[in-house]
ModelCIF file with pLDDT and N, C-alpha, C, O atoms, coordinates in Angstrom:
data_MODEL
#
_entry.id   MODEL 
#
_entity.id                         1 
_entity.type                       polymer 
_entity.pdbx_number_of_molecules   1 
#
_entity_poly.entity_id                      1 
_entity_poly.type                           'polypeptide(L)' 
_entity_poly.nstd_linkage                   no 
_entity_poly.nstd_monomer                   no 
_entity_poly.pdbx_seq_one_letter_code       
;(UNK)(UNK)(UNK)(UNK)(UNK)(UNK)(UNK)(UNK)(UNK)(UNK)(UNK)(UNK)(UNK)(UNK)(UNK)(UNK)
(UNK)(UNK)(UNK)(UNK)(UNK)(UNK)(UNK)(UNK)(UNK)(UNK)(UNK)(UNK)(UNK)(UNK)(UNK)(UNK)
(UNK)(UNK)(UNK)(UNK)(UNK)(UNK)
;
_entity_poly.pdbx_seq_one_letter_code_can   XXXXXXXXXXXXXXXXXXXXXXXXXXXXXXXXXXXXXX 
_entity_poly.pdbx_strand_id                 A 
#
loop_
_entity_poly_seq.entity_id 
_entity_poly_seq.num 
_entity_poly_seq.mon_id 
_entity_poly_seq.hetero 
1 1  UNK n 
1 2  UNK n 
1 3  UNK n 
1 4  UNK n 
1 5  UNK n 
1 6  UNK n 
1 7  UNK n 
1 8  UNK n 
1 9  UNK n 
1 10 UNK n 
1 11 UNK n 
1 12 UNK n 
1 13 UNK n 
1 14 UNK n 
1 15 UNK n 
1 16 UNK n 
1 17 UNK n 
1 18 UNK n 
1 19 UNK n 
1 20 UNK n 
1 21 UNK n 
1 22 UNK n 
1 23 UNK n 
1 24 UNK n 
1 25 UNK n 
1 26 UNK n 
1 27 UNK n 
1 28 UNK n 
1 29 UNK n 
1 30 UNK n 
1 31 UNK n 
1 32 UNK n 
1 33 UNK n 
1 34 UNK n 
1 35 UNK n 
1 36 UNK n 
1 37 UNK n 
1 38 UNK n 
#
_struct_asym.id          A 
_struct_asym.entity_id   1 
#
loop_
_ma_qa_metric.id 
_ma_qa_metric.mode 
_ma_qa_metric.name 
_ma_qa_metric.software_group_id 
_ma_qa_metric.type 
1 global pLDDT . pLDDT 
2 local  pLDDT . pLDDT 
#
_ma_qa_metric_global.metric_id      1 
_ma_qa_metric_global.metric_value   95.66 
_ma_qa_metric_global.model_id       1 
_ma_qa_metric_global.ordinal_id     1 
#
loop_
_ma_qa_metric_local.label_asym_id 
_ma_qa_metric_local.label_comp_id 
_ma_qa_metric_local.label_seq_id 
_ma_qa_metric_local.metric_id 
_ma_qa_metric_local.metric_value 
_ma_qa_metric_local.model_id 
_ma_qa_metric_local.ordinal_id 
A UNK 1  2 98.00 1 1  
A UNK 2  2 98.00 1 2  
A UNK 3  2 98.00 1 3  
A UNK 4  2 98.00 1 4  
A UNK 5  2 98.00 1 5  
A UNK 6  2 98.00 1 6  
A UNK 7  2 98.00 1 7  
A UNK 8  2 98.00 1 8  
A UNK 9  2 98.00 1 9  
A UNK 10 2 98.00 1 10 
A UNK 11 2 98.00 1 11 
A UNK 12 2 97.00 1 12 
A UNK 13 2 97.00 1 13 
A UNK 14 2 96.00 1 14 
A UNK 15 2 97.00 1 15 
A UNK 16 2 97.00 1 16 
A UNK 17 2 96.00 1 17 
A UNK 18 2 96.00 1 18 
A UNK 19 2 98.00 1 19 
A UNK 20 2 98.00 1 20 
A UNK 21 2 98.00 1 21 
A UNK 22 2 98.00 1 22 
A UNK 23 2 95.00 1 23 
A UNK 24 2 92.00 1 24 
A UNK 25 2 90.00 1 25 
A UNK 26 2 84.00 1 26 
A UNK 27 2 84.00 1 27 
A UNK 28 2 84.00 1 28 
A UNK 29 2 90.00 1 29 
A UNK 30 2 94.00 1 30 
A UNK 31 2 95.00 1 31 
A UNK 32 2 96.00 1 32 
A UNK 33 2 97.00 1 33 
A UNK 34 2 98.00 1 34 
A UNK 35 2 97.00 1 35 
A UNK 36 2 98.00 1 36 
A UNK 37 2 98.00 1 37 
A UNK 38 2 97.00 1 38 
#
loop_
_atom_site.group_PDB 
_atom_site.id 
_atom_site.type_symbol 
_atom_site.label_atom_id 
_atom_site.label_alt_id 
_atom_site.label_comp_id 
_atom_site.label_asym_id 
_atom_site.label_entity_id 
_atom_site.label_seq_id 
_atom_site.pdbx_PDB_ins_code 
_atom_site.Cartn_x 
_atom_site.Cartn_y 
_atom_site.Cartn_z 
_atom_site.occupancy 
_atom_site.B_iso_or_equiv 
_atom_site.pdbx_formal_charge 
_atom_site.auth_seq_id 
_atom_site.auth_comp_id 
_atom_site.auth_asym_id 
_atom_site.auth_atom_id 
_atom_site.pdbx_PDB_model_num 
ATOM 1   N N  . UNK A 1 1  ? -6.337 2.450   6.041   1.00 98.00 ? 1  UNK A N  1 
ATOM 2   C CA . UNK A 1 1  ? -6.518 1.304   5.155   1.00 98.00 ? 1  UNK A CA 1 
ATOM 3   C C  . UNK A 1 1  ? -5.594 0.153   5.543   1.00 98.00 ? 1  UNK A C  1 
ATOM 4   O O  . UNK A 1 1  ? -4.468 0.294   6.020   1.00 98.00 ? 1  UNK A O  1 
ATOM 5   N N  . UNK A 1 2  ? -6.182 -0.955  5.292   1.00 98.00 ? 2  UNK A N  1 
ATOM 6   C CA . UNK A 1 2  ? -5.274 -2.310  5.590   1.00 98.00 ? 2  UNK A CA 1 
ATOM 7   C C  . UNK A 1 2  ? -4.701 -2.404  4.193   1.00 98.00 ? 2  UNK A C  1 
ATOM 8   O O  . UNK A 1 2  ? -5.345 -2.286  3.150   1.00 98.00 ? 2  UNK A O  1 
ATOM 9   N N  . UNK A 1 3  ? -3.244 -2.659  4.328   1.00 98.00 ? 3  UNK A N  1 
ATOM 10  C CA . UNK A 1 3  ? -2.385 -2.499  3.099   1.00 98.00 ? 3  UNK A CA 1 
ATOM 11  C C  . UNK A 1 3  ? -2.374 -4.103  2.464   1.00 98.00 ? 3  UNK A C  1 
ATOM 12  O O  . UNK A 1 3  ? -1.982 -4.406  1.337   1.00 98.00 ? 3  UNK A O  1 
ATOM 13  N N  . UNK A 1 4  ? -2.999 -5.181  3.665   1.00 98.00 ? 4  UNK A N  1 
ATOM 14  C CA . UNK A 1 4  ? -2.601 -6.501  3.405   1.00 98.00 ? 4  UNK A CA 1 
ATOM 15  C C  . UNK A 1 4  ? -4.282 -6.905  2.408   1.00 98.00 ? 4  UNK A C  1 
ATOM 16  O O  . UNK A 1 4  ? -4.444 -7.889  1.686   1.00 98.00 ? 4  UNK A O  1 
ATOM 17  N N  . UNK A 1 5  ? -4.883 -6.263  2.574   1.00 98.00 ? 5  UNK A N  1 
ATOM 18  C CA . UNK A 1 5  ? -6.260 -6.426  2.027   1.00 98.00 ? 5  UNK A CA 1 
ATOM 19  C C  . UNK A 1 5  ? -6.083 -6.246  0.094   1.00 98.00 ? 5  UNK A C  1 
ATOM 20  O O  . UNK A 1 5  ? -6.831 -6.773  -0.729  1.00 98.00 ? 5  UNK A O  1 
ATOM 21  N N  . UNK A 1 6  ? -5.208 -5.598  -0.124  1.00 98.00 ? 6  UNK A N  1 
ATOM 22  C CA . UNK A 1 6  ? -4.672 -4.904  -1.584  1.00 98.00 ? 6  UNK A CA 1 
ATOM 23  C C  . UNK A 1 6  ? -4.111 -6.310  -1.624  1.00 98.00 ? 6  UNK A C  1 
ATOM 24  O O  . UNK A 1 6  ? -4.784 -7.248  -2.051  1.00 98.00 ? 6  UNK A O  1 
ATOM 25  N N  . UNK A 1 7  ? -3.037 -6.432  -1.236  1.00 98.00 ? 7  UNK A N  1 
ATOM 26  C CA . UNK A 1 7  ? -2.226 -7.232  -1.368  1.00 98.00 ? 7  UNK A CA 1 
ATOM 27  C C  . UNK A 1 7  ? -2.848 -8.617  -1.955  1.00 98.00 ? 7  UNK A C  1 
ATOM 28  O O  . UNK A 1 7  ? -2.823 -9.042  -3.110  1.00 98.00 ? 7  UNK A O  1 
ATOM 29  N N  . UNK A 1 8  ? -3.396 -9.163  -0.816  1.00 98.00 ? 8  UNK A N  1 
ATOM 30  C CA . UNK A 1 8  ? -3.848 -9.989  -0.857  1.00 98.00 ? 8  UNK A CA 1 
ATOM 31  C C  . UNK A 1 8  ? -5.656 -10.844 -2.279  1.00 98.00 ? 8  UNK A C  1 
ATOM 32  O O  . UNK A 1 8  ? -6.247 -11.847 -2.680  1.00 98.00 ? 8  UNK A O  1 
ATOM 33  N N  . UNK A 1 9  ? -5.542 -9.172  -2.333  1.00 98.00 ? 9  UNK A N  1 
ATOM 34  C CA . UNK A 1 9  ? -6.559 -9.264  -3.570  1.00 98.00 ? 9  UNK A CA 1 
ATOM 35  C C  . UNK A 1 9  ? -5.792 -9.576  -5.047  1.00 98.00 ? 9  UNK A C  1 
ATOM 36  O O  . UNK A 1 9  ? -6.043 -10.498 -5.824  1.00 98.00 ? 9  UNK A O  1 
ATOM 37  N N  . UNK A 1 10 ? -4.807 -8.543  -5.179  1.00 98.00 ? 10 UNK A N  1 
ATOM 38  C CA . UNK A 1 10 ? -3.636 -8.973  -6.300  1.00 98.00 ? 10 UNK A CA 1 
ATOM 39  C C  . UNK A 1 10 ? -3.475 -10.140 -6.209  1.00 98.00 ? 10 UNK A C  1 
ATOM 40  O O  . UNK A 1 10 ? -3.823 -10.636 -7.281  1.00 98.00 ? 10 UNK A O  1 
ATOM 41  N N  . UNK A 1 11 ? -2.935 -11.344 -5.115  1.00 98.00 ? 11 UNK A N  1 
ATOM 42  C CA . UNK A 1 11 ? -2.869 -12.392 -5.260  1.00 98.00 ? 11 UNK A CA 1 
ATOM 43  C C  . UNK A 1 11 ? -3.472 -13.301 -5.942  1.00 98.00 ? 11 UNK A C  1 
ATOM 44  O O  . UNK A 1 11 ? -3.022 -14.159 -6.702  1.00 98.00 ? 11 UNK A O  1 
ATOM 45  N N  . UNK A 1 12 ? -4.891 -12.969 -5.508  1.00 97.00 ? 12 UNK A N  1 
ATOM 46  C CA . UNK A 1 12 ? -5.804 -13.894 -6.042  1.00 97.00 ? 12 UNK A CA 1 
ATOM 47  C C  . UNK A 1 12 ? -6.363 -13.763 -7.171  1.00 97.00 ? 12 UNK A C  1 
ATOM 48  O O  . UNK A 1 12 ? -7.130 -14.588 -7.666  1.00 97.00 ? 12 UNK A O  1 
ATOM 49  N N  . UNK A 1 13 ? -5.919 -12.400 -7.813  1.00 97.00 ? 13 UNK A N  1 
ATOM 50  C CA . UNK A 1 13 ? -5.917 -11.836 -9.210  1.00 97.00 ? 13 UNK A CA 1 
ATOM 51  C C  . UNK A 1 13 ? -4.913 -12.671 -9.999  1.00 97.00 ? 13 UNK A C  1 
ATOM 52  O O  . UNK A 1 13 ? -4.988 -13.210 -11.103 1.00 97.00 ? 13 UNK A O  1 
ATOM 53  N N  . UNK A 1 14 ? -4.120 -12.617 -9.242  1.00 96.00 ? 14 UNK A N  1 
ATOM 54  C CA . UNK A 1 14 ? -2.682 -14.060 -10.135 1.00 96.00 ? 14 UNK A CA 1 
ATOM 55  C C  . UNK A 1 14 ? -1.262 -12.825 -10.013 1.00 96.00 ? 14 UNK A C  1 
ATOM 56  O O  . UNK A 1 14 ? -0.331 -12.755 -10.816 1.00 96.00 ? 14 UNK A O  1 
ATOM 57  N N  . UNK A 1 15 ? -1.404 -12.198 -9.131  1.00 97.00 ? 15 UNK A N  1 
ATOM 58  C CA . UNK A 1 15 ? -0.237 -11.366 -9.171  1.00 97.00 ? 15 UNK A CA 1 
ATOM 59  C C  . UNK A 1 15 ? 0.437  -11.823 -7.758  1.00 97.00 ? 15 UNK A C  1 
ATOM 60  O O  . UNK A 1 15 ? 0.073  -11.512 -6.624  1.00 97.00 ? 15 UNK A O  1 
ATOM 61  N N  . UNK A 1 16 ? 1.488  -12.624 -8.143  1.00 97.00 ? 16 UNK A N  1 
ATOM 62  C CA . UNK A 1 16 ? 2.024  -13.150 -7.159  1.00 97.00 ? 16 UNK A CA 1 
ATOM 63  C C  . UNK A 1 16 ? 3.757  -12.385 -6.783  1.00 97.00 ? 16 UNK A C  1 
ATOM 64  O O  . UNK A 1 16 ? 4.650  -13.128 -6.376  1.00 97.00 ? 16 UNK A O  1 
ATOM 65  N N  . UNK A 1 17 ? 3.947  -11.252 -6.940  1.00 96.00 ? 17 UNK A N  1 
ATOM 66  C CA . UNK A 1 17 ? 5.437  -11.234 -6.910  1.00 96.00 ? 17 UNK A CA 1 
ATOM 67  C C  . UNK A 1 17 ? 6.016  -10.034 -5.584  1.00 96.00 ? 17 UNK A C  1 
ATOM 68  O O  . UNK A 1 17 ? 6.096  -10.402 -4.412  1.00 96.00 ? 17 UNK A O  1 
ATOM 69  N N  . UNK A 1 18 ? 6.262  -9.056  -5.887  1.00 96.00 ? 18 UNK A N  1 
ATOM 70  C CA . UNK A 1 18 ? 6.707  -8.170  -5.039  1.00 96.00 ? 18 UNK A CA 1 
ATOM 71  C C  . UNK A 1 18 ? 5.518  -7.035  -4.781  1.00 96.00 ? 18 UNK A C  1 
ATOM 72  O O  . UNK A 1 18 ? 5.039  -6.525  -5.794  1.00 96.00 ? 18 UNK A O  1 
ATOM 73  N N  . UNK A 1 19 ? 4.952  -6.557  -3.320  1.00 98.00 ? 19 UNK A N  1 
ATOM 74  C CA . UNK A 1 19 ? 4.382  -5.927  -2.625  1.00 98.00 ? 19 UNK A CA 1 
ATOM 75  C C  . UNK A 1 19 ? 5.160  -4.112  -2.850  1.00 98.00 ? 19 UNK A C  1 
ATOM 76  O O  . UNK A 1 19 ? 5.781  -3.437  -2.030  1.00 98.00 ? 19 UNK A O  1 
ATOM 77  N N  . UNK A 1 20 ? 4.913  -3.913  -3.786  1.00 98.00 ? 20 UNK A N  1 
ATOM 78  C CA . UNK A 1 20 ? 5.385  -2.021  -3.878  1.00 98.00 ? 20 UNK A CA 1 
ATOM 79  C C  . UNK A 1 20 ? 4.533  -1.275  -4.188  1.00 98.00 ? 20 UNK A C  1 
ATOM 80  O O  . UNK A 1 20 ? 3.929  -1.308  -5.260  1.00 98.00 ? 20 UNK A O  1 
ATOM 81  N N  . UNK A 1 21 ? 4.358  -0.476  -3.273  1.00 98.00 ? 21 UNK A N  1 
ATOM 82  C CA . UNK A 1 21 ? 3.896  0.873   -2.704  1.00 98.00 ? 21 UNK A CA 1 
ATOM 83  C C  . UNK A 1 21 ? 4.166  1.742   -3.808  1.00 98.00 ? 21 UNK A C  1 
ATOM 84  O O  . UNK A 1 21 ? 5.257  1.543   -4.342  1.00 98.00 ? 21 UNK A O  1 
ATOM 85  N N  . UNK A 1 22 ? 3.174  3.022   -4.485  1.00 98.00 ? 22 UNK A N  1 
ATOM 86  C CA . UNK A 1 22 ? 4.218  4.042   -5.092  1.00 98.00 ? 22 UNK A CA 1 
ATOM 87  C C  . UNK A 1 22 ? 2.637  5.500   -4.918  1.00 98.00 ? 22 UNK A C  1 
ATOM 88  O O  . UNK A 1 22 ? 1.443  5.279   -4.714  1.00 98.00 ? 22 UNK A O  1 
ATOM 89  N N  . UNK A 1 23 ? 3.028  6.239   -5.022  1.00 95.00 ? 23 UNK A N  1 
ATOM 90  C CA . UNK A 1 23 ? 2.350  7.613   -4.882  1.00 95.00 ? 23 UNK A CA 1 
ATOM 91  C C  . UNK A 1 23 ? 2.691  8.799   -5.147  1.00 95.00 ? 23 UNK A C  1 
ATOM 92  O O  . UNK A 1 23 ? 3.840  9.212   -4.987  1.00 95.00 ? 23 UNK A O  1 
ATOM 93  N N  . UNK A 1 24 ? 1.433  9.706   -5.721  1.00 92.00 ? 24 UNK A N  1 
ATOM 94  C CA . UNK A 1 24 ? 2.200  11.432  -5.081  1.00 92.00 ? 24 UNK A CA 1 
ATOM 95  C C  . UNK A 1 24 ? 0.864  11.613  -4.091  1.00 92.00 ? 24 UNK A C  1 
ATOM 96  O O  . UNK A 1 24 ? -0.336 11.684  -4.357  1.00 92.00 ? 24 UNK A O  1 
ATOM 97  N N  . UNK A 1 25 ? 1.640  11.659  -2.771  1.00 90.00 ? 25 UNK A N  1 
ATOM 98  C CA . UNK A 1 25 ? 0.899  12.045  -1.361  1.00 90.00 ? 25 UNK A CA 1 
ATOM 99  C C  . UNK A 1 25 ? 0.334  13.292  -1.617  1.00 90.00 ? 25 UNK A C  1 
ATOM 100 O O  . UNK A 1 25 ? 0.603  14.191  -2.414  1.00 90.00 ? 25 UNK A O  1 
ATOM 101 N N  . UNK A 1 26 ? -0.710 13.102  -0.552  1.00 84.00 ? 26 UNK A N  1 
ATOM 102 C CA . UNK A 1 26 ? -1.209 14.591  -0.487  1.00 84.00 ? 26 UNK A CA 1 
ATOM 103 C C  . UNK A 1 26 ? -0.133 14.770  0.992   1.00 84.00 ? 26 UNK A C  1 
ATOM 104 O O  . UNK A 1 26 ? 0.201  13.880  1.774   1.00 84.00 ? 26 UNK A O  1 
ATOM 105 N N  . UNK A 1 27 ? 0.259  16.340  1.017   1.00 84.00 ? 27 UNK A N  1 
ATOM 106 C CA . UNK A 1 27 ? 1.364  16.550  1.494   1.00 84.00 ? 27 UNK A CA 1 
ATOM 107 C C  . UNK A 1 27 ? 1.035  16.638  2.997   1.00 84.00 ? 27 UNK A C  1 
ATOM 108 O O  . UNK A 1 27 ? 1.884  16.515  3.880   1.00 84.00 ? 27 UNK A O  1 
ATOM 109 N N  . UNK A 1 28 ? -0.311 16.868  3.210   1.00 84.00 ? 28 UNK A N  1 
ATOM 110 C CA . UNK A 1 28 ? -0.739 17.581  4.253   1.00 84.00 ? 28 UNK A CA 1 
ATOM 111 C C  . UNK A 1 28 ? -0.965 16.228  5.471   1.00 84.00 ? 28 UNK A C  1 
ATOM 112 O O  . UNK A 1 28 ? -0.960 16.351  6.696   1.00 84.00 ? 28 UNK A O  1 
ATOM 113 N N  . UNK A 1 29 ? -1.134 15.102  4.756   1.00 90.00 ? 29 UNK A N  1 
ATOM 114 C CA . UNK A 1 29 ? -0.856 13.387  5.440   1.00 90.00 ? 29 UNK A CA 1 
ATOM 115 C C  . UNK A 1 29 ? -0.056 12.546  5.327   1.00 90.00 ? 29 UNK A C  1 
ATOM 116 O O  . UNK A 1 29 ? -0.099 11.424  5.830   1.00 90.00 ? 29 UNK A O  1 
ATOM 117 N N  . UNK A 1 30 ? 1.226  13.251  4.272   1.00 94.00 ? 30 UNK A N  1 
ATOM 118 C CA . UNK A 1 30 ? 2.113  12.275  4.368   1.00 94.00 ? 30 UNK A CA 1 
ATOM 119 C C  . UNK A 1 30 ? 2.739  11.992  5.005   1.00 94.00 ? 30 UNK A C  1 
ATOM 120 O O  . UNK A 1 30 ? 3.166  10.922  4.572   1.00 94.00 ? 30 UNK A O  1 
ATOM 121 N N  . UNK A 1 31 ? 3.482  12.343  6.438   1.00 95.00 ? 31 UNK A N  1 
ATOM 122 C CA . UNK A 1 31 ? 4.062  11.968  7.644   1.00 95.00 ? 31 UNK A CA 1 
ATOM 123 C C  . UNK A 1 31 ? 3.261  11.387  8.005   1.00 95.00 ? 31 UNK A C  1 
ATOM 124 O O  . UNK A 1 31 ? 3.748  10.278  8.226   1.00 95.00 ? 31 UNK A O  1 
ATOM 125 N N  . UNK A 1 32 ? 1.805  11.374  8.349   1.00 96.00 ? 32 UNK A N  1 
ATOM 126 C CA . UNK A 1 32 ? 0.985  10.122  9.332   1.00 96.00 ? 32 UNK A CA 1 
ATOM 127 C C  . UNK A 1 32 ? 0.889  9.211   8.324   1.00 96.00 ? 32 UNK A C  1 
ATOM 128 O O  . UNK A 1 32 ? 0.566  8.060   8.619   1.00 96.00 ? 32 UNK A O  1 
ATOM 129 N N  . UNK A 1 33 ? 1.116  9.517   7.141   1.00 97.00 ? 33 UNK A N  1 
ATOM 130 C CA . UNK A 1 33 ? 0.833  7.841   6.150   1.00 97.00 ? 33 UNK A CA 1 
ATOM 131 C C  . UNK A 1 33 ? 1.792  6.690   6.252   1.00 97.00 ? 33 UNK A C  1 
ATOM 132 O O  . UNK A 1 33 ? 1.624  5.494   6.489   1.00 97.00 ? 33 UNK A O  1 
ATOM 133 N N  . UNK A 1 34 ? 3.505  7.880   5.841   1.00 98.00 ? 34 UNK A N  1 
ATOM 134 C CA . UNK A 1 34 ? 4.140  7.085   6.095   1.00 98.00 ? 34 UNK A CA 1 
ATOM 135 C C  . UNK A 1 34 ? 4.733  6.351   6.940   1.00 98.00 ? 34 UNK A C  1 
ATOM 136 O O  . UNK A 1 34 ? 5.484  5.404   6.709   1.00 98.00 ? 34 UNK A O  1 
ATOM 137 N N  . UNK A 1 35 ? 4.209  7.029   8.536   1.00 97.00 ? 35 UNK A N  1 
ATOM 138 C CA . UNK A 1 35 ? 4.286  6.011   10.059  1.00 97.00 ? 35 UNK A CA 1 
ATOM 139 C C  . UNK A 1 35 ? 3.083  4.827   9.909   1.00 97.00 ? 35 UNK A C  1 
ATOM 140 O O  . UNK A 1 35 ? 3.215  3.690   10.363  1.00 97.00 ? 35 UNK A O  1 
ATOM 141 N N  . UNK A 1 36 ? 2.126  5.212   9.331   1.00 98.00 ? 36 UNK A N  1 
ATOM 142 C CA . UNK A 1 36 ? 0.912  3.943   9.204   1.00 98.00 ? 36 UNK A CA 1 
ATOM 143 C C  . UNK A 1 36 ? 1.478  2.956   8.130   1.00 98.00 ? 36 UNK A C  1 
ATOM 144 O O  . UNK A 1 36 ? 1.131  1.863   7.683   1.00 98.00 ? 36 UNK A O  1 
ATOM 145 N N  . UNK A 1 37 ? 2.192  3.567   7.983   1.00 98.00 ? 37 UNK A N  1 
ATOM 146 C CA . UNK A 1 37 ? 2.713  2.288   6.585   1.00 98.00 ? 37 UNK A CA 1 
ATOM 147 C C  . UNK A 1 37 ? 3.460  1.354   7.676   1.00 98.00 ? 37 UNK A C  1 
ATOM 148 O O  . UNK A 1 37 ? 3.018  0.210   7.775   1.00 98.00 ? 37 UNK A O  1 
ATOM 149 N N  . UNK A 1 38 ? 4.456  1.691   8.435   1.00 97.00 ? 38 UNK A N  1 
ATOM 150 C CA . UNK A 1 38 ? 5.385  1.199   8.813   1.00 97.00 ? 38 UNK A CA 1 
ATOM 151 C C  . UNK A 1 38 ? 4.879  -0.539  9.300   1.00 97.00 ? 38 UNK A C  1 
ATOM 152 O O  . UNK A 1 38 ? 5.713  -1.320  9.756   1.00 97.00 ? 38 UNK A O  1 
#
């Protein structure tokens, strides 16, 4: 997933402030998620 696509939708929703991430991963992808995050 493109993380800037979220982002950028909030914006235009009127949510203009800080970009935070939050989850409970599935465990079995969370090392490749959190390098794709990077």
């Amino acid at each position: 997933f493109d993380f800037t696509q979220a982002a950028s939708s909030l914006r235009e929703a009127g949510q203009t402030g800080s970009v935070r991430v939050v989850g409970n991963l599935p465990y079995n992808i969370s090392s490749p998620l959190l390098v794709h995050l990077l």
